[in-house]
C-alpha atoms as a PDB file:
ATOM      1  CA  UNK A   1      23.501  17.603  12.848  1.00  0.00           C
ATOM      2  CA  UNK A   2      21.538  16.327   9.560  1.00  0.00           C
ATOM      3  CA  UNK A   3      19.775  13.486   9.052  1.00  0.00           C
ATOM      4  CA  UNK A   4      18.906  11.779   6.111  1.00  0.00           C
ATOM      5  CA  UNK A   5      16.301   9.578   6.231  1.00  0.00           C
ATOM      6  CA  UNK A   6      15.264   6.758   3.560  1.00  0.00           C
ATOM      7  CA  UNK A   7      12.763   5.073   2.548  1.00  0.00           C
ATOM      8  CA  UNK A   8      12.541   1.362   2.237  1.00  0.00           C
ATOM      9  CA  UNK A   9      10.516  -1.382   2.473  1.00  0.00           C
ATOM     10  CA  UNK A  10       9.059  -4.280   4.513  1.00  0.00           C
ATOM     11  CA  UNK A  11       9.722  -6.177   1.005  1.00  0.00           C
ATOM     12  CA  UNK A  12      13.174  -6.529   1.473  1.00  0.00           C
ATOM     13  CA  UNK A  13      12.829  -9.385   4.051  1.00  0.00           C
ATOM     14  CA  UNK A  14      13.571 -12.758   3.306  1.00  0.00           C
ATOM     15  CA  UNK A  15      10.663 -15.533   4.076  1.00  0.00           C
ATOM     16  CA  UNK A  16      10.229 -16.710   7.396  1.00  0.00           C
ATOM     17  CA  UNK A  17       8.664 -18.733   9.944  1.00  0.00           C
ATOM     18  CA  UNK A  18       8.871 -16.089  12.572  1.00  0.00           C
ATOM     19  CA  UNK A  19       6.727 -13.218  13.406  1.00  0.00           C
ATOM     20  CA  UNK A  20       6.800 -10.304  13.687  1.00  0.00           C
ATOM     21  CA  UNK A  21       9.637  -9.469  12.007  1.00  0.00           C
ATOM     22  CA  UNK A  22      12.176  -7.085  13.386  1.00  0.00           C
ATOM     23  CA  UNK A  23      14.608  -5.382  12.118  1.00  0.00           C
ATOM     24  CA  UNK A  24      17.897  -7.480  12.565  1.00  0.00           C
ATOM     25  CA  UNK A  25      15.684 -10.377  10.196  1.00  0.00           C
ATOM     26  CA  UNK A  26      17.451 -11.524   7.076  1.00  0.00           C
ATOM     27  CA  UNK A  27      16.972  -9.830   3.845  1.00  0.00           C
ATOM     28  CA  UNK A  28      16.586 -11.119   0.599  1.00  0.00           C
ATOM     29  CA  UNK A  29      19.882 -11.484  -1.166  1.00  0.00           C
ATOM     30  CA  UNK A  30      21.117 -13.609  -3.984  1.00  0.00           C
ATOM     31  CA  UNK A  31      19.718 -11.622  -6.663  1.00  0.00           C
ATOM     32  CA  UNK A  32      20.717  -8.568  -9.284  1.00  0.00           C
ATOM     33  CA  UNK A  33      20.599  -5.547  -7.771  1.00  0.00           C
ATOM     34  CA  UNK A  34      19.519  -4.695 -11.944  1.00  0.00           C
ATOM     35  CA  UNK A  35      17.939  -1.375 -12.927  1.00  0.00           C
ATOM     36  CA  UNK A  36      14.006  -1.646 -12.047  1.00  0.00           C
ATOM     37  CA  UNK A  37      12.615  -1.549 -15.291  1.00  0.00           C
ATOM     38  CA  UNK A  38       9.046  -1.476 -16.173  1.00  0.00           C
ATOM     39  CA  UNK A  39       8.788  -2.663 -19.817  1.00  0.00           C
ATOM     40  CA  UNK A  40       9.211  -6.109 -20.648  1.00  0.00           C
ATOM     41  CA  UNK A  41       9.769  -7.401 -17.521  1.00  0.00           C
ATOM     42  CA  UNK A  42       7.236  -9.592 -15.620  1.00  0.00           C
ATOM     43  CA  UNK A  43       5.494  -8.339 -12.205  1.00  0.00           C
ATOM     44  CA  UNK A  44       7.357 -10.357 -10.261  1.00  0.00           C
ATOM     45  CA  UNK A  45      10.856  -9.703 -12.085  1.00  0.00           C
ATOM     46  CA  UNK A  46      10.032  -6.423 -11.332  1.00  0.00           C
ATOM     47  CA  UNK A  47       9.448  -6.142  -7.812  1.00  0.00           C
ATOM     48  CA  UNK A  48      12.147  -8.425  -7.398  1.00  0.00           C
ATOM     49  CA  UNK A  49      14.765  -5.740  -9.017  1.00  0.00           C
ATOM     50  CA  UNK A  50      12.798  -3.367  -7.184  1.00  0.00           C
ATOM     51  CA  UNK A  51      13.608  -4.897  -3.646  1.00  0.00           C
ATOM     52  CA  UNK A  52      16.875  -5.474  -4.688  1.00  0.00           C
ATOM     53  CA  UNK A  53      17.558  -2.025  -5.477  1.00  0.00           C
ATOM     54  CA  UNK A  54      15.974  -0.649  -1.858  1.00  0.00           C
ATOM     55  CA  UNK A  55      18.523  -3.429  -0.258  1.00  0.00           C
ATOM     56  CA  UNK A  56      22.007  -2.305  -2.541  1.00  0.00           C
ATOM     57  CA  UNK A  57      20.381   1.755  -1.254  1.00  0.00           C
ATOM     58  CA  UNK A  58      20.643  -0.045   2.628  1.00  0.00           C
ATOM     59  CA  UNK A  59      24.015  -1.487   2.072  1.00  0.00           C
ATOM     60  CA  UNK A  60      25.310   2.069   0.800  1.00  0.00           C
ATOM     61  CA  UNK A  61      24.156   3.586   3.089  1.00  0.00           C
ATOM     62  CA  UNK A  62      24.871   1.638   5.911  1.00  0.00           C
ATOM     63  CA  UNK A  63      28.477   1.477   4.354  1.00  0.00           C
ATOM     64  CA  UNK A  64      28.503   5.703   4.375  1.00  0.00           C
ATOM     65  CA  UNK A  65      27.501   5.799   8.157  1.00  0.00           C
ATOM     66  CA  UNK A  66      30.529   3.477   9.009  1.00  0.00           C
ATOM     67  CA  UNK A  67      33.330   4.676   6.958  1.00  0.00           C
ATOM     68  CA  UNK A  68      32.341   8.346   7.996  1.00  0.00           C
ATOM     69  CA  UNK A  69      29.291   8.998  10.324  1.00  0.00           C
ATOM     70  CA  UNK A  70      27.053  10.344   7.137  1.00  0.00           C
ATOM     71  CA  UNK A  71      23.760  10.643   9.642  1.00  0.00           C
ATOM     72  CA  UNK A  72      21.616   8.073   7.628  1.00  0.00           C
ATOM     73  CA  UNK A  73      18.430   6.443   9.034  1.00  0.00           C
ATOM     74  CA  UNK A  74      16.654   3.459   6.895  1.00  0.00           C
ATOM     75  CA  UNK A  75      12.818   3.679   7.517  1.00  0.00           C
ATOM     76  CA  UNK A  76      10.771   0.254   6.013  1.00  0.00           C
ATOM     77  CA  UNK A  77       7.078   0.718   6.231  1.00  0.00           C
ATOM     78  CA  UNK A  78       4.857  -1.659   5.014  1.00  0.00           C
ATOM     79  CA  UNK A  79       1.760  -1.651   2.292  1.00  0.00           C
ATOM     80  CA  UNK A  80       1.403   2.492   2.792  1.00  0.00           C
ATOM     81  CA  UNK A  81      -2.739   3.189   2.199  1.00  0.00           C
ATOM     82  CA  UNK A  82      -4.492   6.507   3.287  1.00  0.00           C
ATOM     83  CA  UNK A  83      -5.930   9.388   1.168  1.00  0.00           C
ATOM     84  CA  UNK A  84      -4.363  10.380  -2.383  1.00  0.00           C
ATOM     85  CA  UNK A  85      -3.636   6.576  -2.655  1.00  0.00           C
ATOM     86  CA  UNK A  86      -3.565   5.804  -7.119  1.00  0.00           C
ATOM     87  CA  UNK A  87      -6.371   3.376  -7.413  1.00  0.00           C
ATOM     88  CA  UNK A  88      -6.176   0.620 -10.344  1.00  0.00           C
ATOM     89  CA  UNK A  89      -8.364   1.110 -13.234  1.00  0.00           C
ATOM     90  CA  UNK A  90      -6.935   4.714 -12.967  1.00  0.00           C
ATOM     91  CA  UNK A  91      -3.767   5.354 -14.662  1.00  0.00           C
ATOM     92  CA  UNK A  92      -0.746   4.023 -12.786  1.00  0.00           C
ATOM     93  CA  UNK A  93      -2.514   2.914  -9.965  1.00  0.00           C
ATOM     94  CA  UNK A  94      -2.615   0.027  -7.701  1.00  0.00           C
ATOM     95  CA  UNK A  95      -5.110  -2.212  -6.789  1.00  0.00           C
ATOM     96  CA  UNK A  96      -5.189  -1.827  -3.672  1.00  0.00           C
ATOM     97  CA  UNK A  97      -7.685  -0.174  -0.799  1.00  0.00           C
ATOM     98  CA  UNK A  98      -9.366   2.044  -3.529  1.00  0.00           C
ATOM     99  CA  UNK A  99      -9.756  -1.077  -5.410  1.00  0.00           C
ATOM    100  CA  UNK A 100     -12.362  -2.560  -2.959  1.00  0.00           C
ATOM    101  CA  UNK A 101     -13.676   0.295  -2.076  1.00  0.00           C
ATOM    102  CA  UNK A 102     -14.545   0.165  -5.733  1.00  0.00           C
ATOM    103  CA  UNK A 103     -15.690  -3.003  -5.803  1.00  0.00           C
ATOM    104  CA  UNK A 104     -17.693  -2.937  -3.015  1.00  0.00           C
ATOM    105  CA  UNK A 105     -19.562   0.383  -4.368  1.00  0.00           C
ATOM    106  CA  UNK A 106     -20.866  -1.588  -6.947  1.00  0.00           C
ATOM    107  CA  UNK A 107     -21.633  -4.657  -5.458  1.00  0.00           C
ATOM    108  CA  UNK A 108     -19.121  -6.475  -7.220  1.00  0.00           C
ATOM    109  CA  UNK A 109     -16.970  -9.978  -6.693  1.00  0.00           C
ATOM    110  CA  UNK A 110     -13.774  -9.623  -4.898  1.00  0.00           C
ATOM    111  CA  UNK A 111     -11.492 -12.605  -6.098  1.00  0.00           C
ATOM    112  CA  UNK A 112      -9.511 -14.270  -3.584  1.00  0.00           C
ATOM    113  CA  UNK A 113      -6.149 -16.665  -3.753  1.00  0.00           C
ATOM    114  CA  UNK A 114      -6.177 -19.068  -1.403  1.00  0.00           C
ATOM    115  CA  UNK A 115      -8.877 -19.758   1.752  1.00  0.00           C
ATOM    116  CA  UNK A 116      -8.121 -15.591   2.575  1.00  0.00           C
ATOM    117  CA  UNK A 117      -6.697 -16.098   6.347  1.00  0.00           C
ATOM    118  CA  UNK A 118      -3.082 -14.727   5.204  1.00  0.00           C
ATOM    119  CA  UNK A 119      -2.376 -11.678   7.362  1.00  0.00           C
ATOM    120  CA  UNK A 120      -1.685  -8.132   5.805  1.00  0.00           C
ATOM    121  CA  UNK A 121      -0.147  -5.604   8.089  1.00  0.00           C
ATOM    122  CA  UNK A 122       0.189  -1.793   6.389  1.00  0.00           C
ATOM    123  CA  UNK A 123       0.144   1.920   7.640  1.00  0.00           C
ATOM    124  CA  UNK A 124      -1.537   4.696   7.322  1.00  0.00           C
ATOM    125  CA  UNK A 125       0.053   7.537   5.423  1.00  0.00           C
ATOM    126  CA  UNK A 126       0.058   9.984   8.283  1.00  0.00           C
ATOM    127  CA  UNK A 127       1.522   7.860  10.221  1.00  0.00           C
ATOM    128  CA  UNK A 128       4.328   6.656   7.958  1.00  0.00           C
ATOM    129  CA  UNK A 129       4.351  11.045   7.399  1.00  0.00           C
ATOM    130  CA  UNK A 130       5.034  10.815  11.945  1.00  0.00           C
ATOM    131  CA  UNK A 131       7.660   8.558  11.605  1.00  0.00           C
ATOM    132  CA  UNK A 132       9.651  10.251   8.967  1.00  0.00           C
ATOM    133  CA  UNK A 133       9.177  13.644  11.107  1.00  0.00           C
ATOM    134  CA  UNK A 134      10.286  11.796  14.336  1.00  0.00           C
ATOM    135  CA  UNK A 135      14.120  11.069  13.272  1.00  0.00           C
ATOM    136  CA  UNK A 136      15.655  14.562  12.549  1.00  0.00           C
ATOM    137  CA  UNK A 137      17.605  15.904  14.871  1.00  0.00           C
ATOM    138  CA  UNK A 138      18.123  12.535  17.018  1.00  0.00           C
ATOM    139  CA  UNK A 139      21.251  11.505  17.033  1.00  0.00           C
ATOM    140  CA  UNK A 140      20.287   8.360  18.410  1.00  0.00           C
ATOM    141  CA  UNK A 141      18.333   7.609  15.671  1.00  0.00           C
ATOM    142  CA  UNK A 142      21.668   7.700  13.642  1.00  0.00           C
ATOM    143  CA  UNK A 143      22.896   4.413  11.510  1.00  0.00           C
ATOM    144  CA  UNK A 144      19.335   2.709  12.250  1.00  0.00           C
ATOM    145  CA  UNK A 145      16.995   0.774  10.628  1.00  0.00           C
ATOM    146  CA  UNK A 146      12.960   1.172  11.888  1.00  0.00           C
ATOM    147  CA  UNK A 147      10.060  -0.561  10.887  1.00  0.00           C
ATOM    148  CA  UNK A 148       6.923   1.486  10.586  1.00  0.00           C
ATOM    149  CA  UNK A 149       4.263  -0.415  10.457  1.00  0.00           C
ATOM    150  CA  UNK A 150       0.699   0.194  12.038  1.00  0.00           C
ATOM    151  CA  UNK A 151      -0.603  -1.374  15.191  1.00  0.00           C
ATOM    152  CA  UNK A 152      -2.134  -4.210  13.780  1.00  0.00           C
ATOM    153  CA  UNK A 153      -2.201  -7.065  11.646  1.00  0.00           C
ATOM    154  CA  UNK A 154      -5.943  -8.785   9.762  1.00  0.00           C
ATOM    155  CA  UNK A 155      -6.800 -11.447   7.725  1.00  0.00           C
ATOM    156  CA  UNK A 156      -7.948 -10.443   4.447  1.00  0.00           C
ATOM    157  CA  UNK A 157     -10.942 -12.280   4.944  1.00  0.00           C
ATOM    158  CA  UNK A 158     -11.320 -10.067   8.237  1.00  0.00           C
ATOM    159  CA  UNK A 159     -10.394  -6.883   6.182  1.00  0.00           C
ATOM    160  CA  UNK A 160     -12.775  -7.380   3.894  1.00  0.00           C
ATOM    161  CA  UNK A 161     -15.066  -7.890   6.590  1.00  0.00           C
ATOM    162  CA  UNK A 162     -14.364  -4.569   8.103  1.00  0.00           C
ATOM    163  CA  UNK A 163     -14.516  -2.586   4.759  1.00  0.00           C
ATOM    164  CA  UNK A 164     -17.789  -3.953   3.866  1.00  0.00           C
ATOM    165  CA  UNK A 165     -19.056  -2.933   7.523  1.00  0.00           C
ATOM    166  CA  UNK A 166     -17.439   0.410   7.497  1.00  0.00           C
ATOM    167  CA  UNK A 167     -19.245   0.790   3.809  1.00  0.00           C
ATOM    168  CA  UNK A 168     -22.656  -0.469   4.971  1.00  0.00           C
ATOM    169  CA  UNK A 169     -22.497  -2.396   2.240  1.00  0.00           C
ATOM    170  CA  UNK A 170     -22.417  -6.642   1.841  1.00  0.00           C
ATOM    171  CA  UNK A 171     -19.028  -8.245   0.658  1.00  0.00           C
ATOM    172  CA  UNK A 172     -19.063 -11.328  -1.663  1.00  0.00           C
ATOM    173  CA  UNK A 173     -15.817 -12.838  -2.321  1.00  0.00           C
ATOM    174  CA  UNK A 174     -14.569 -15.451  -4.432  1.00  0.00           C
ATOM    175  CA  UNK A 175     -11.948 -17.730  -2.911  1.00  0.00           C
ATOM    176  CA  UNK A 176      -9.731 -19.757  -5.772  1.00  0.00           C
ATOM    177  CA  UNK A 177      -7.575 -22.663  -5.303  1.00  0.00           C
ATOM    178  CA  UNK A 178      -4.205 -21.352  -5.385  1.00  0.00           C
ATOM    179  CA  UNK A 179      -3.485 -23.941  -8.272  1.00  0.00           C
ATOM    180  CA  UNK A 180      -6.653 -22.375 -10.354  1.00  0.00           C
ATOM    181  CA  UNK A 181      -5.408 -18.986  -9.588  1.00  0.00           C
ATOM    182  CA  UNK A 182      -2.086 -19.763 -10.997  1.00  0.00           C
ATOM    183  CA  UNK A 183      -3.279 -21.138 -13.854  1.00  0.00           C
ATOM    184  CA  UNK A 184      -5.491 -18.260 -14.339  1.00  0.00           C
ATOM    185  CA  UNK A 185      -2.367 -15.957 -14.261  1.00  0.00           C
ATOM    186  CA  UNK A 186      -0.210 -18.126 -16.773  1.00  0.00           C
ATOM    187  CA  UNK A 187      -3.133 -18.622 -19.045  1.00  0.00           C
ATOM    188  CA  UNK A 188      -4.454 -15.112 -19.130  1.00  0.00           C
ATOM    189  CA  UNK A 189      -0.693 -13.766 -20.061  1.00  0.00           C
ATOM    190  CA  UNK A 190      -1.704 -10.173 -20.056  1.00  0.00           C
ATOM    191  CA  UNK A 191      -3.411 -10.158 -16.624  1.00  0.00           C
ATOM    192  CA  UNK A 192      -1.111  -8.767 -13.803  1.00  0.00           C
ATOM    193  CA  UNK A 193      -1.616 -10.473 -10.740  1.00  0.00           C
ATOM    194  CA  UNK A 194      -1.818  -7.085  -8.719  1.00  0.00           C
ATOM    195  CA  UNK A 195      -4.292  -5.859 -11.109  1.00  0.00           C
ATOM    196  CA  UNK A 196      -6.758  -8.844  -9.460  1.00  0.00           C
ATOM    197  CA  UNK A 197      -5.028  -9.424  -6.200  1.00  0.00           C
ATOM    198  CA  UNK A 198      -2.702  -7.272  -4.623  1.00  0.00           C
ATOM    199  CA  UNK A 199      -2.113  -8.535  -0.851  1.00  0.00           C
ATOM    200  CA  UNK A 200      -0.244 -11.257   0.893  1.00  0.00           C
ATOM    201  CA  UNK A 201      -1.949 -14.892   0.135  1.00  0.00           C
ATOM    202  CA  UNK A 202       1.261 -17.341   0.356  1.00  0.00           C
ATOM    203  CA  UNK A 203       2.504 -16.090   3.946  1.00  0.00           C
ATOM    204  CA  UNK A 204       0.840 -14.207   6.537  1.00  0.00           C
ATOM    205  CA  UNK A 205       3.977 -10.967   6.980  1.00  0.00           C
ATOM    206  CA  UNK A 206       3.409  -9.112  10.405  1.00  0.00           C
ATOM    207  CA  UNK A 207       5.996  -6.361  11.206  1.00  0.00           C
ATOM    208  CA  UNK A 208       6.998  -5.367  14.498  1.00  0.00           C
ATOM    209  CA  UNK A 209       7.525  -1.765  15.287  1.00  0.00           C
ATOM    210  CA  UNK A 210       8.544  -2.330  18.536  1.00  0.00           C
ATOM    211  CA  UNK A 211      11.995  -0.420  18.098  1.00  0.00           C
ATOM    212  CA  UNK A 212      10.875   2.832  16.643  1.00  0.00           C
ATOM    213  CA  UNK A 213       8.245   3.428  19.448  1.00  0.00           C
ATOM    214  CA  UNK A 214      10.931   2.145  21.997  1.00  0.00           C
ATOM    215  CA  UNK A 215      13.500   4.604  20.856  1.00  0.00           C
ATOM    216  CA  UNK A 216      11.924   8.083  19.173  1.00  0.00           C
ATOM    217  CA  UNK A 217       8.855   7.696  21.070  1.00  0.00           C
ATOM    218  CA  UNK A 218       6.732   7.364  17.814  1.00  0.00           C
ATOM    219  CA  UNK A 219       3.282   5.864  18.349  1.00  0.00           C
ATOM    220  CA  UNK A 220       0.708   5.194  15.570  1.00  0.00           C
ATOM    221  CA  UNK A 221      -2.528   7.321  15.647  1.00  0.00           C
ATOM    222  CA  UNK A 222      -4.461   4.966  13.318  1.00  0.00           C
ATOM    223  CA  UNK A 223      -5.483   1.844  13.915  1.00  0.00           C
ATOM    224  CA  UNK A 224      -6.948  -0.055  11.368  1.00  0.00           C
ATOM    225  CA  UNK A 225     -10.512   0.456  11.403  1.00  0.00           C
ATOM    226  CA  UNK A 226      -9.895   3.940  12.064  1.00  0.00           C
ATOM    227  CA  UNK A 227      -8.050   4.524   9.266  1.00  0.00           C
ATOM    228  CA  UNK A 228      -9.808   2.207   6.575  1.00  0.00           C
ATOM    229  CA  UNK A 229     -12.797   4.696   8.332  1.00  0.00           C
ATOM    230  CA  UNK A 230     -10.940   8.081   7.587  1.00  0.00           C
ATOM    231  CA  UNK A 231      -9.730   7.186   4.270  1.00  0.00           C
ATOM    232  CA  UNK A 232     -13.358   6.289   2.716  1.00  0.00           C
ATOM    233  CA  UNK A 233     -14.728   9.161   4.240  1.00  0.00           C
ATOM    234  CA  UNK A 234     -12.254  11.178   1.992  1.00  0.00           C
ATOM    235  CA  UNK A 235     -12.302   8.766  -1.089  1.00  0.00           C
ATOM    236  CA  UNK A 236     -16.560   9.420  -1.005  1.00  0.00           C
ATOM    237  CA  UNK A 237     -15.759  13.219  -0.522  1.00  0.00           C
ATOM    238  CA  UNK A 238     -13.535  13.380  -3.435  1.00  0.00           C
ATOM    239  CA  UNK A 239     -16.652  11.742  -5.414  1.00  0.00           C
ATOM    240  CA  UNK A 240     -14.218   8.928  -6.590  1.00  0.00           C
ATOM    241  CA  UNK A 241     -17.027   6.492  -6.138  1.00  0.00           C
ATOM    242  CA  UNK A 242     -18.463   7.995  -9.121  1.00  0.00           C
ATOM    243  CA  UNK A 243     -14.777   8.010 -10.861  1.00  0.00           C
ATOM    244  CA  UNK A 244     -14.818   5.481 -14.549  1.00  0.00           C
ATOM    245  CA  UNK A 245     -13.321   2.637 -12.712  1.00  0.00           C
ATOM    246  CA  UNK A 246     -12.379  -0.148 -15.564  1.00  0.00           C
ATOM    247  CA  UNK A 247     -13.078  -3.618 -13.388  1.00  0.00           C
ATOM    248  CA  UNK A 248     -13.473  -5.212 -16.981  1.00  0.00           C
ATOM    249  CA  UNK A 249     -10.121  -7.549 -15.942  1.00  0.00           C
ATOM    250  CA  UNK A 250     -12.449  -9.104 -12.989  1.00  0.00           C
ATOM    251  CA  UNK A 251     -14.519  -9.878 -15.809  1.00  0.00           C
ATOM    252  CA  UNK A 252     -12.025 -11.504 -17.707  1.00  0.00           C
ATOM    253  CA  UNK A 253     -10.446 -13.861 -14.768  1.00  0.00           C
ATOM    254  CA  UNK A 254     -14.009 -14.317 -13.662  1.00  0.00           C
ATOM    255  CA  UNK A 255     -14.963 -15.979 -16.941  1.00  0.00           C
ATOM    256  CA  UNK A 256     -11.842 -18.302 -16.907  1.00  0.00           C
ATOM    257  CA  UNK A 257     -12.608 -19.125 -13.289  1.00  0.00           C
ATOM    258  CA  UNK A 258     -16.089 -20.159 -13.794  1.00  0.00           C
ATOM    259  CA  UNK A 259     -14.918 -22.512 -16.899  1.00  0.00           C
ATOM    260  CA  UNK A 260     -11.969 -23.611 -15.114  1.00  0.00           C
ATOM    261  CA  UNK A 261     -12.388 -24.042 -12.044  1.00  0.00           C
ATOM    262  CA  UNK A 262     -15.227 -25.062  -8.876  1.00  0.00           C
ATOM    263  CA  UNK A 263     -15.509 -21.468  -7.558  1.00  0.00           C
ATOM    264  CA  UNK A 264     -15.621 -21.172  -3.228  1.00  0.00           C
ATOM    265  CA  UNK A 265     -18.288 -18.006  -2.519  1.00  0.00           C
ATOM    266  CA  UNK A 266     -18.883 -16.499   0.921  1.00  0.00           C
END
């Protein structure tokens, strides 16, 4: 028997009061299913489009299975990081893990929506890598859905935290009052808000991945100081440390900040 196995996303869940979040939750629905552009759209019009599109994949392929059996499995990790991650400042990167690590190097201001307890829950890449390998050839596996998310769940404040340690280095963030950090966005048009901030800050996601260790037997191998730990190792063996990272848009949203706004340090 085959198996075809799909990638999705955690993003396709509606909000909710609940956690974690399993796999029968509600999606988000409502919304064009358009073609994810990438020009002249806004960030959030385009992830928007871009969760759409991962749900109208689930619905086809959920429709497949039940008209004829076609041996699909949906797989929806969360925020992936790991080795080989793009960092921001680099082209066509995110601002992500790399991003701090960045940051930190340099002994740099990490800006902050919000008071910074929101949970993030992601996955290591060799993990997400074991979960994919776990569903061929298990025909219970069939017609499912999985989340694949890693063992635990951190504040960002508390991520931050354990970068910093992991680094040896001191973290210095800059918490903004959500209404400041708005304002920042709408005033500086040209800023992406991933290109300052890209984690959770409005709710606090956690995934549960109760099902896919229940039924393939799949266990993650990283947790997640272990594999912020493995991933710097390679990121300083790669010498990206010493890559040209471009942090001048801190700069920028700094400046308005600090003439906006009563900045919270820690």
């Amino acid at each position: 028997m085959g198996s075809y196995v799909f990638c999705s996303t955690v993003g396709v869940y509606a909000p909710t009061d609940l956690a974690p979040i399993r796999e029968e939750f509600p999606l988000i629905r409502g919304c064009d299913a358009g073609e994810y552009r990438r020009d002249g759209t806004s960030e959030a019009e385009r992830r928007r489009l871009l969760f759409a599109n991962k749900i109208l994949c689930e619905d086809i392929l959920v429709k497949m299975f039940s008209r004829s059996g076609f041996p699909a499995t949906i797989i929806r990790p969360p925020y992936i990081y790991g080795p080989h991650e793009p960092g921001r400042r680099m082209p066509d990167g995110k601002n992500r893990l790399f991003g701090i690590f960045a940051r930190l190097a340099r002994g740099r201001k990490l800006i902050v929506p919000g008071d910074g307890l929101a949970m993030t829950h992601s996955v290591h890449v060799d993990d997400v890598a074991t979960a994919f390998a776990a569903v061929p050839g298990r025909s219970e596996a069939v017609g499912k859905v999985y989340n694949a998310s890693g063992p635990e769940a951190v504040t960002f404040n508390g991520y931050v935290n354990l970068i910093a340690s992991i680094m040896g280095v001191d973290a210095e963030t800059v918490h903004v009052e959500v209404r400041d950090y708005e304002a920042m966005l709408e005033d500086l048009a040209s800023l992406q808000a991933s290109e300052i901030f890209d984690y959770p800050w409005k709710e606090s996601p956690v995934y549960s991945n109760e099902k896919l260790c229940g039924e393939l037997g799949w266990s993650p191998r990283y947790g997640i100081h272990d594999g912020v730990e493995m991933t710097y190792r390679w990121w300083l063996e790669q010498d990206m440390e010493q890559q040209p990272w471009d942090l001048s848009l801190d700069d920028r949203a700094l400046v308005w900040l600090e003439s906006h706004s009563s900045l919270g340090t820690s």
